[in-house]
Protein backbone atom coordinates (compact mmCIF):
# COMPACT_ATOMS: atom_id res chain seq x y z
CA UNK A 1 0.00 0.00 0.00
CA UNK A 2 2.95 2.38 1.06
CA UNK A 3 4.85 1.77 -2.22
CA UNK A 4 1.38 2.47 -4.33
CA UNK A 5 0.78 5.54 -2.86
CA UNK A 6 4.30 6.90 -2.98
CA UNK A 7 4.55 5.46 -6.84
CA UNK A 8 1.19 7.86 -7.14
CA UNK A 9 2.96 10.79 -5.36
CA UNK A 10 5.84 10.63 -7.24
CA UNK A 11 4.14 10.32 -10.89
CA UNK A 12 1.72 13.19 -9.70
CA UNK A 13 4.92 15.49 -9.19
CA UNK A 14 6.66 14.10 -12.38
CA UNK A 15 3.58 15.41 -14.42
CA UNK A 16 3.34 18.93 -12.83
CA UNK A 17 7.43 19.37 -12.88
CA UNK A 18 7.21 23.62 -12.56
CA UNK A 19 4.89 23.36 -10.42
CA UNK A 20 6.57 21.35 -8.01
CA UNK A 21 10.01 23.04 -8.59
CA UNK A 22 8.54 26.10 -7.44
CA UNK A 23 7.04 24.40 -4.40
CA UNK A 24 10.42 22.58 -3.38
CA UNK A 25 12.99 25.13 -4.12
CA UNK A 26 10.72 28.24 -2.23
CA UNK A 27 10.46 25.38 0.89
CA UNK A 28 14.24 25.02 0.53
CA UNK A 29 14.49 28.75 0.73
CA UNK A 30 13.13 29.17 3.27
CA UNK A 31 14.77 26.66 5.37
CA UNK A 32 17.88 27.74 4.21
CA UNK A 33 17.29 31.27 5.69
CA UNK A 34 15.58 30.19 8.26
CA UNK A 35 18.80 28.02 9.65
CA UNK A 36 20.65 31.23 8.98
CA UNK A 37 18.79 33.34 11.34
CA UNK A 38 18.99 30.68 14.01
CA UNK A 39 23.07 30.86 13.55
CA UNK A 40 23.15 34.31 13.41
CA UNK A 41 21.30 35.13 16.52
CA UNK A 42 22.82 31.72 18.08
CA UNK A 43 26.20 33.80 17.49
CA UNK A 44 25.62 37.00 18.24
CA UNK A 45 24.29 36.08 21.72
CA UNK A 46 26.99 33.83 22.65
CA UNK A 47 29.55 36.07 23.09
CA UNK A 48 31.85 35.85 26.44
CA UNK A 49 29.64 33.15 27.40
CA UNK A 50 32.79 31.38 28.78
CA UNK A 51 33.44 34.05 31.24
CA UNK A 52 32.25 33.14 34.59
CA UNK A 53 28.95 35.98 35.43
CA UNK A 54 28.72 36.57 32.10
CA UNK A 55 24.92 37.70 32.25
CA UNK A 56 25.48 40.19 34.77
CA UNK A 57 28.33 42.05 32.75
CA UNK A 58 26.90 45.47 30.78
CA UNK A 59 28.87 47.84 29.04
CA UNK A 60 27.89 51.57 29.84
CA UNK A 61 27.93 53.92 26.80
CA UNK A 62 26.51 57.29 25.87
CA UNK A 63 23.00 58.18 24.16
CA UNK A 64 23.84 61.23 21.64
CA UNK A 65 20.88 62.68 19.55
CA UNK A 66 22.08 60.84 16.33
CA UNK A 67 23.65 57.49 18.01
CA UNK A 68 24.73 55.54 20.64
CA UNK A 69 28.35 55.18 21.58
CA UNK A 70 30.31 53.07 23.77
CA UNK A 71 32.96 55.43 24.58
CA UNK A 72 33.09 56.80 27.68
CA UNK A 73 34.84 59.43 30.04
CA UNK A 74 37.53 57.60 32.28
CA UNK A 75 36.36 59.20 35.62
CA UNK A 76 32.47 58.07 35.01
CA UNK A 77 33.95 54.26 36.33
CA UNK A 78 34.92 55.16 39.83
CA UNK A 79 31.86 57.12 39.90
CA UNK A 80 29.84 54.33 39.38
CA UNK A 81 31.52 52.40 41.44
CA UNK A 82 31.52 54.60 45.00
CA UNK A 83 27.65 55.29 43.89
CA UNK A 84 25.74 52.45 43.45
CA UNK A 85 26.31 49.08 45.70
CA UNK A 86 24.47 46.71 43.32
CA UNK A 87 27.75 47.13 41.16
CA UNK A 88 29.92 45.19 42.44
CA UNK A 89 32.90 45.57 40.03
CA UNK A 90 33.63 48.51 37.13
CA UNK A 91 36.33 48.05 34.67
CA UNK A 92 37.59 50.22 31.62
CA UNK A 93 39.10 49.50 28.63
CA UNK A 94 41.20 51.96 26.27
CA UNK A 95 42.60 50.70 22.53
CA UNK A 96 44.72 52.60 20.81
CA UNK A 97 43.61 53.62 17.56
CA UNK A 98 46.50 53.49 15.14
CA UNK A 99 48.66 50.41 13.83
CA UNK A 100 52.34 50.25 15.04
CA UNK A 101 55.49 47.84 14.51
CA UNK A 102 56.44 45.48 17.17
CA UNK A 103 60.49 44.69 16.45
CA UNK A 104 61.62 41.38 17.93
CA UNK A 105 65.20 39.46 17.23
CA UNK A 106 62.38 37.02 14.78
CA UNK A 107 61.65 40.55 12.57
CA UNK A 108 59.02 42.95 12.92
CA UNK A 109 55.32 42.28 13.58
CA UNK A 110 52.29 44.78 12.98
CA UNK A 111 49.92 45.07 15.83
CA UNK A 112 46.31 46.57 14.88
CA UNK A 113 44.38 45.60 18.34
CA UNK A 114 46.31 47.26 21.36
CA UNK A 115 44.60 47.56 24.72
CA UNK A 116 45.02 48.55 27.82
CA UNK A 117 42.78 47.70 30.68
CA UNK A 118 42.71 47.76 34.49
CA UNK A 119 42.40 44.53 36.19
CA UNK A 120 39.06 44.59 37.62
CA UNK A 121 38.60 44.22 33.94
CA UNK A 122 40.78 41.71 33.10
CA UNK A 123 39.26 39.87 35.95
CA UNK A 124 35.40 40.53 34.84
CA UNK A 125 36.45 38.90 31.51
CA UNK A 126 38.71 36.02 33.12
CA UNK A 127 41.99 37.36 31.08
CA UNK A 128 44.93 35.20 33.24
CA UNK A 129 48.32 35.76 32.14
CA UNK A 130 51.36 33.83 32.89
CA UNK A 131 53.62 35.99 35.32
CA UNK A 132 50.61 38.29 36.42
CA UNK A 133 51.34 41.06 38.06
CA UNK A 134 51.40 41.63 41.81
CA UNK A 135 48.11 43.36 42.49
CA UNK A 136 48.65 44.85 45.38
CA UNK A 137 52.28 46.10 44.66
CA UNK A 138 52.93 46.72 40.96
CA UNK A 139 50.84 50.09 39.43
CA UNK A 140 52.65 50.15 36.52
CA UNK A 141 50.89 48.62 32.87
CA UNK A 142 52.29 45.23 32.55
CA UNK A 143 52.03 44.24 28.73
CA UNK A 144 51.30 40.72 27.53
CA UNK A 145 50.09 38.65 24.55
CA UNK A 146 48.34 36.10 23.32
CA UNK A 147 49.67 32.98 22.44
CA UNK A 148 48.30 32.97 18.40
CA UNK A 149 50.33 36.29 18.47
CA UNK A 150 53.04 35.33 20.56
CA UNK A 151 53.88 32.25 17.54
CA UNK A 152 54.25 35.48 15.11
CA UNK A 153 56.62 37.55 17.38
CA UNK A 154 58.19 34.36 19.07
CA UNK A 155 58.29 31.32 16.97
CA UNK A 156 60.13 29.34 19.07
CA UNK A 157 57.90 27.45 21.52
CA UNK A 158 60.42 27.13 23.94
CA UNK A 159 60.82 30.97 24.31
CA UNK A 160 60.54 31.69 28.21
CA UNK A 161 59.22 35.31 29.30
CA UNK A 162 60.01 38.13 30.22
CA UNK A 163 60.69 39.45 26.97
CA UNK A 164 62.44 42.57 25.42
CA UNK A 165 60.65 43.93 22.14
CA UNK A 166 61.23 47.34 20.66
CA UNK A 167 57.81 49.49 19.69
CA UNK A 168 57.51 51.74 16.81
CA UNK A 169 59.84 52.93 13.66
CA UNK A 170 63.42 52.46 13.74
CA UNK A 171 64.09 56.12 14.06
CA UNK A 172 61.97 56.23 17.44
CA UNK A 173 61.60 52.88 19.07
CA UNK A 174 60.76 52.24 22.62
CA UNK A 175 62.17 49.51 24.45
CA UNK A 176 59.18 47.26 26.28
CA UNK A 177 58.68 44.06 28.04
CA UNK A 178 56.54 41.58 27.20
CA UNK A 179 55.57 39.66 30.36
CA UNK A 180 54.13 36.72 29.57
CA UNK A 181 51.51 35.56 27.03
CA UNK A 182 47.24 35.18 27.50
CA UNK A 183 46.07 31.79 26.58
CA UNK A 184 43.05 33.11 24.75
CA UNK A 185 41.05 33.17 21.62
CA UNK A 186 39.32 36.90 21.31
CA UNK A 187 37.24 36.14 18.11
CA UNK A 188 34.00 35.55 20.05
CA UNK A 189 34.37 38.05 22.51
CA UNK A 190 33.82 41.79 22.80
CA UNK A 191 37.74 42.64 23.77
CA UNK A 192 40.04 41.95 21.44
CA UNK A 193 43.34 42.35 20.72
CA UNK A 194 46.95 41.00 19.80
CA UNK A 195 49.08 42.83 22.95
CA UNK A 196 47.39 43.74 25.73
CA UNK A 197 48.39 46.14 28.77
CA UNK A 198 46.97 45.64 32.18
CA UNK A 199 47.67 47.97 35.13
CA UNK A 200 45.69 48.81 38.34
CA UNK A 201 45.02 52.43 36.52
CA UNK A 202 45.21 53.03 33.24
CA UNK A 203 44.08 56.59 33.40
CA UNK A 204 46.09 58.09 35.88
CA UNK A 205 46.69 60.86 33.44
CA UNK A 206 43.21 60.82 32.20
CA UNK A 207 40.22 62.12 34.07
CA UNK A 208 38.60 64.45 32.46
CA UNK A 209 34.93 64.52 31.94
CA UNK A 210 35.72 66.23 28.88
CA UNK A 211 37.19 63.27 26.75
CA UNK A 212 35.14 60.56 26.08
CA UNK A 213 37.74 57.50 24.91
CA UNK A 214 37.21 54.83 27.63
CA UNK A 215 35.24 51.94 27.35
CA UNK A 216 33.45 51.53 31.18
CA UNK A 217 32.22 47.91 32.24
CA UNK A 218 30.50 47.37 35.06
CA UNK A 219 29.13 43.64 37.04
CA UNK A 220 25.78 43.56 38.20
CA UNK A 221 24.80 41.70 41.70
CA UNK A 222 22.04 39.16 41.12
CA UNK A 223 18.79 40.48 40.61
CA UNK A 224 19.94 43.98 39.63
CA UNK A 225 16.99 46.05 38.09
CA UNK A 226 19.05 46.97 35.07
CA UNK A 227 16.05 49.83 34.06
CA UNK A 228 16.46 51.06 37.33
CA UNK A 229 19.52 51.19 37.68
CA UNK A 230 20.33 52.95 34.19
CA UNK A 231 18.38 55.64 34.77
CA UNK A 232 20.18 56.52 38.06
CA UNK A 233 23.67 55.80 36.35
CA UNK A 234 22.54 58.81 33.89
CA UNK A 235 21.30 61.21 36.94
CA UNK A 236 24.86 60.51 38.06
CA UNK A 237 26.50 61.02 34.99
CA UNK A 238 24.86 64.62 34.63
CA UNK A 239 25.98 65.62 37.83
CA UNK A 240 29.44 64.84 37.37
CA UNK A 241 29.55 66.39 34.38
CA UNK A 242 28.08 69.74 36.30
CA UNK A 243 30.24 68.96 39.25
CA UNK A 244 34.00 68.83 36.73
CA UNK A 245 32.25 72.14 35.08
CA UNK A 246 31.44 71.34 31.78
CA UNK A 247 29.88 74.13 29.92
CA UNK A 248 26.10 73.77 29.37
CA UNK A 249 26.50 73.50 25.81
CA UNK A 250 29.27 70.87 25.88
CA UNK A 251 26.73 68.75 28.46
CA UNK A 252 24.19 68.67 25.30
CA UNK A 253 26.48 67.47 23.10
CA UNK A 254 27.65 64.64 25.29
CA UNK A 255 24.27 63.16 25.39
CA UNK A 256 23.27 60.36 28.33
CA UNK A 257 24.65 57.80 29.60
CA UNK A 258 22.75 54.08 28.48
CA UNK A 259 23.55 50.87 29.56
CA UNK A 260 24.34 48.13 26.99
């Protein structure tokens, strides 16, 4: 009976042959695209999902009339963090925009993802380097890399760290240390980078209300009313920005702060 009816089916197609290509190949379409959505969304909400408290980590950026930004001033962190108690940790991130030679005894290496960040970041995001720095006794930016990058600058996989490099052009190169290395893939997470500089501060020179080129994380405590707690983050952010005496005008044009 089964092979009757599907010899039926089958000649019933055969005979209306546009028909049923337009039926199969619009039903193929569709599940085509519709497998494409479900990977897209799949990855583009799994990033940092390996990071421990992943859920309760939000970027804070700024609300200008146009767009929204993610770049922050430097000061609006410890703000934050003195302010509110259902943040329990606030970490900043800067990159530095511009492409620059790293010189090693291997030949020279182009970096296009530096970044510096504090380590209450590095510890929000579970970045452990080899020969971390003493928290409690070491201020200064401590620069390391990750391992893909480390084969380019270092291609000998015995190489033992610390590590002299020389940053820049010939004329002007700076003499560094490379610490250790990150075991770490970035691709599928929101900081990224090929050298990497953690230090307890990095904007001791940098807190002006004025300049708007940090990036400010911040980790909730459970049950956090993330609305809420937005809205009071941007009463905050106003008043610093009276308190540091930014001109009226200048207040407009930085916009409000949002929460990501």
């Amino acid at each position: 009976m089964f092979k009757l009816n599907l010899k039926i089916a089958l000649r019933n197609l055969w005979k209306n042959k546009v028909y049923t290509a337009i039926n199969i190949g619009g039903l193929s379409i569709a599940l085509a695209a519709f497998i494409i959505v479900v990977l897209y969304v799949s990855y583009e909400t799994s990033y940092d999902k390996d990071v421990p408290n992943y859920e309760r980590i939000y970027q804070v950026g700024r609300s200008l009339p146009d767009f929204k930004t993610e770049y922050t001033p430097a000061p609006l962190a410890k703000a934050i963090k003195d302010h509110f108690p259902e943040v329990e940790a606030v970490g900043r991130t800067k990159s530095i925009p511009f492409e620059f030679p790293i010189t090693t005894d291997h030949g020279r290496v182009y970096t296009t993802k530096a970044l510096q960040l504090d380590q209450e970041t590095a510890k929000m995001f579970n970045i452990v380097p080899t020969n971390g720095p003493d928290e409690e006794k070491d201020l200064k930016l401590n620069m390391y890399i990750p391992e893909l990058f480390r084969k380019q600058l270092f291609p000998d996989p015995k190489t033992t760290f610390p590590q002299f490099v020389m940053l820049g052009p010939k004329a002007a190169a700076q003499q560094e240390v490379v610490n250790g290395t990150i075991d770490r893939v970035d691709q599928h997470s929101n900081l990224k980078f090929d050298i990497i500089a953690i230090g307890r501060d990095i904007a001791f020179n940098d807190q002006d209300y004025g300049t708007n080129n940090h990036n400010t994380y911040i980790q909730v405590k459970e049950g956090t009313d993330i609305s809420a707690l937005e809205k009071k983050i941007d009463q905050l952010y106003k008043k610093e920005l009276i308190k540091a005496g930014v001109p009226a005008n200048d207040r407009r044009i930085a916009g409000r702060s949002v929460i990501f």
